[in-house]
Protein backbone atom coordinates (compact mmCIF):
# COMPACT_ATOMS: atom_id res chain seq x y z
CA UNK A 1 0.00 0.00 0.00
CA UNK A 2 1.33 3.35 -0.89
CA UNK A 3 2.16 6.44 1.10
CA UNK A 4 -0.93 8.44 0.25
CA UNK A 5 -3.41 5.33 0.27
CA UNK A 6 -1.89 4.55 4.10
CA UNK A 7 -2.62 8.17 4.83
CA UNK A 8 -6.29 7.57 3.90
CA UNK A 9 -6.50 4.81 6.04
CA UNK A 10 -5.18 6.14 8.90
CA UNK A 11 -7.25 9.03 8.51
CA UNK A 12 -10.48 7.25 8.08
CA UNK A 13 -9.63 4.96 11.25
CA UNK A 14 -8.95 8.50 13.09
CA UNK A 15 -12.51 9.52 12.19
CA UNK A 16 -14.04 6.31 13.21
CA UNK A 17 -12.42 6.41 16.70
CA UNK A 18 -13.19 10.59 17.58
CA UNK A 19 -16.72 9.45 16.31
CA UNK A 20 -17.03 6.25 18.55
CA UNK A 21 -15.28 8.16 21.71
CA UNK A 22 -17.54 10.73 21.01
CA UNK A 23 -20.66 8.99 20.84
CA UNK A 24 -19.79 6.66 23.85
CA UNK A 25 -19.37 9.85 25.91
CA UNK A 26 -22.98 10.97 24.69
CA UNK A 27 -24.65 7.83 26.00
CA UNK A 28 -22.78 7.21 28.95
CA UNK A 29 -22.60 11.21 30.34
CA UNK A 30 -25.31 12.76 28.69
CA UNK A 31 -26.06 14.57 31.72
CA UNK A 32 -22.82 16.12 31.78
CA UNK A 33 -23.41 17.57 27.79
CA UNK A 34 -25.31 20.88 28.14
CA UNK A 35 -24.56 22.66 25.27
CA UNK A 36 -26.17 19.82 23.44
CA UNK A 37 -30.14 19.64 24.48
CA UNK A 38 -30.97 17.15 21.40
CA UNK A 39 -28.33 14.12 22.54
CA UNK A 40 -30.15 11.50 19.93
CA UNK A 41 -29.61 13.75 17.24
CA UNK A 42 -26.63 14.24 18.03
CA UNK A 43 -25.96 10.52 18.25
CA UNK A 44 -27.27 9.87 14.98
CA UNK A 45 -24.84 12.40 13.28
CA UNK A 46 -21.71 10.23 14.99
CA UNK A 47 -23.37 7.06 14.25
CA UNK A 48 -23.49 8.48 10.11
CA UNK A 49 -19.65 9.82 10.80
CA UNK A 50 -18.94 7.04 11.88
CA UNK A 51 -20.97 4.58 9.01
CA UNK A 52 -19.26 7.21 6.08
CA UNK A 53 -15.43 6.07 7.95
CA UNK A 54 -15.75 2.45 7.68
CA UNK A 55 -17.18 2.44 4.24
CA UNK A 56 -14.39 4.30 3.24
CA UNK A 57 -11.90 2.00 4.78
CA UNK A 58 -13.74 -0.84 3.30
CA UNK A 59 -13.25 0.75 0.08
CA UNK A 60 -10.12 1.70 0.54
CA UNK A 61 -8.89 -2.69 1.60
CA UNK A 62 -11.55 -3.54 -1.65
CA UNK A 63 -9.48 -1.57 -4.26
CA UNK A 64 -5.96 -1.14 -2.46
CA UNK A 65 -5.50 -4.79 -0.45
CA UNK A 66 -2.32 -4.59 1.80
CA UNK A 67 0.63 -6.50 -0.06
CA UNK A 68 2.31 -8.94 1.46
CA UNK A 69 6.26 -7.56 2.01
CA UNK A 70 8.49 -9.43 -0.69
CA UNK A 71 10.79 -11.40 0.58
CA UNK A 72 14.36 -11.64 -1.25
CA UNK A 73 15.36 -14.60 -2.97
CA UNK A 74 11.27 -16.15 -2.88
């Protein structure tokens, strides 16, 4: 996998974890989120943040698979 396509990934993983730390803190301390009044609408933005991330990983593995290192002299 190339520089740039590894970039991608990492990004996209990124997003999926800020989205699922996020949305954990929602339902577990939703007291503590004032700023926020509508907390399942909220919710359902991370859970589409986070949907959007892993189909673009699982894009990403479809049309770029991770190589296997070569191996001199195989």
């Amino acid at each position: 996998m190339n520089e740039k396509v590894n970039a991608l990934v990492l990004t996209y993983q990124a997003d999926l974890q800020v989205a699922k730390a996020n949305l954990l803190n929602y339902l577990n301390n939703s007291v503590g989120v004032g700023e926020h009044p509508d907390i399942v609408g909220e919710c359902a933005k991370l859970v589409d943040k986070m949907e959007h991330a892993k189909g673009c990983l699982d894009l990403l593995m479809e049309m770029f698979p991770p190589q296997e290192p070569q191996v001199e002299g195989e």
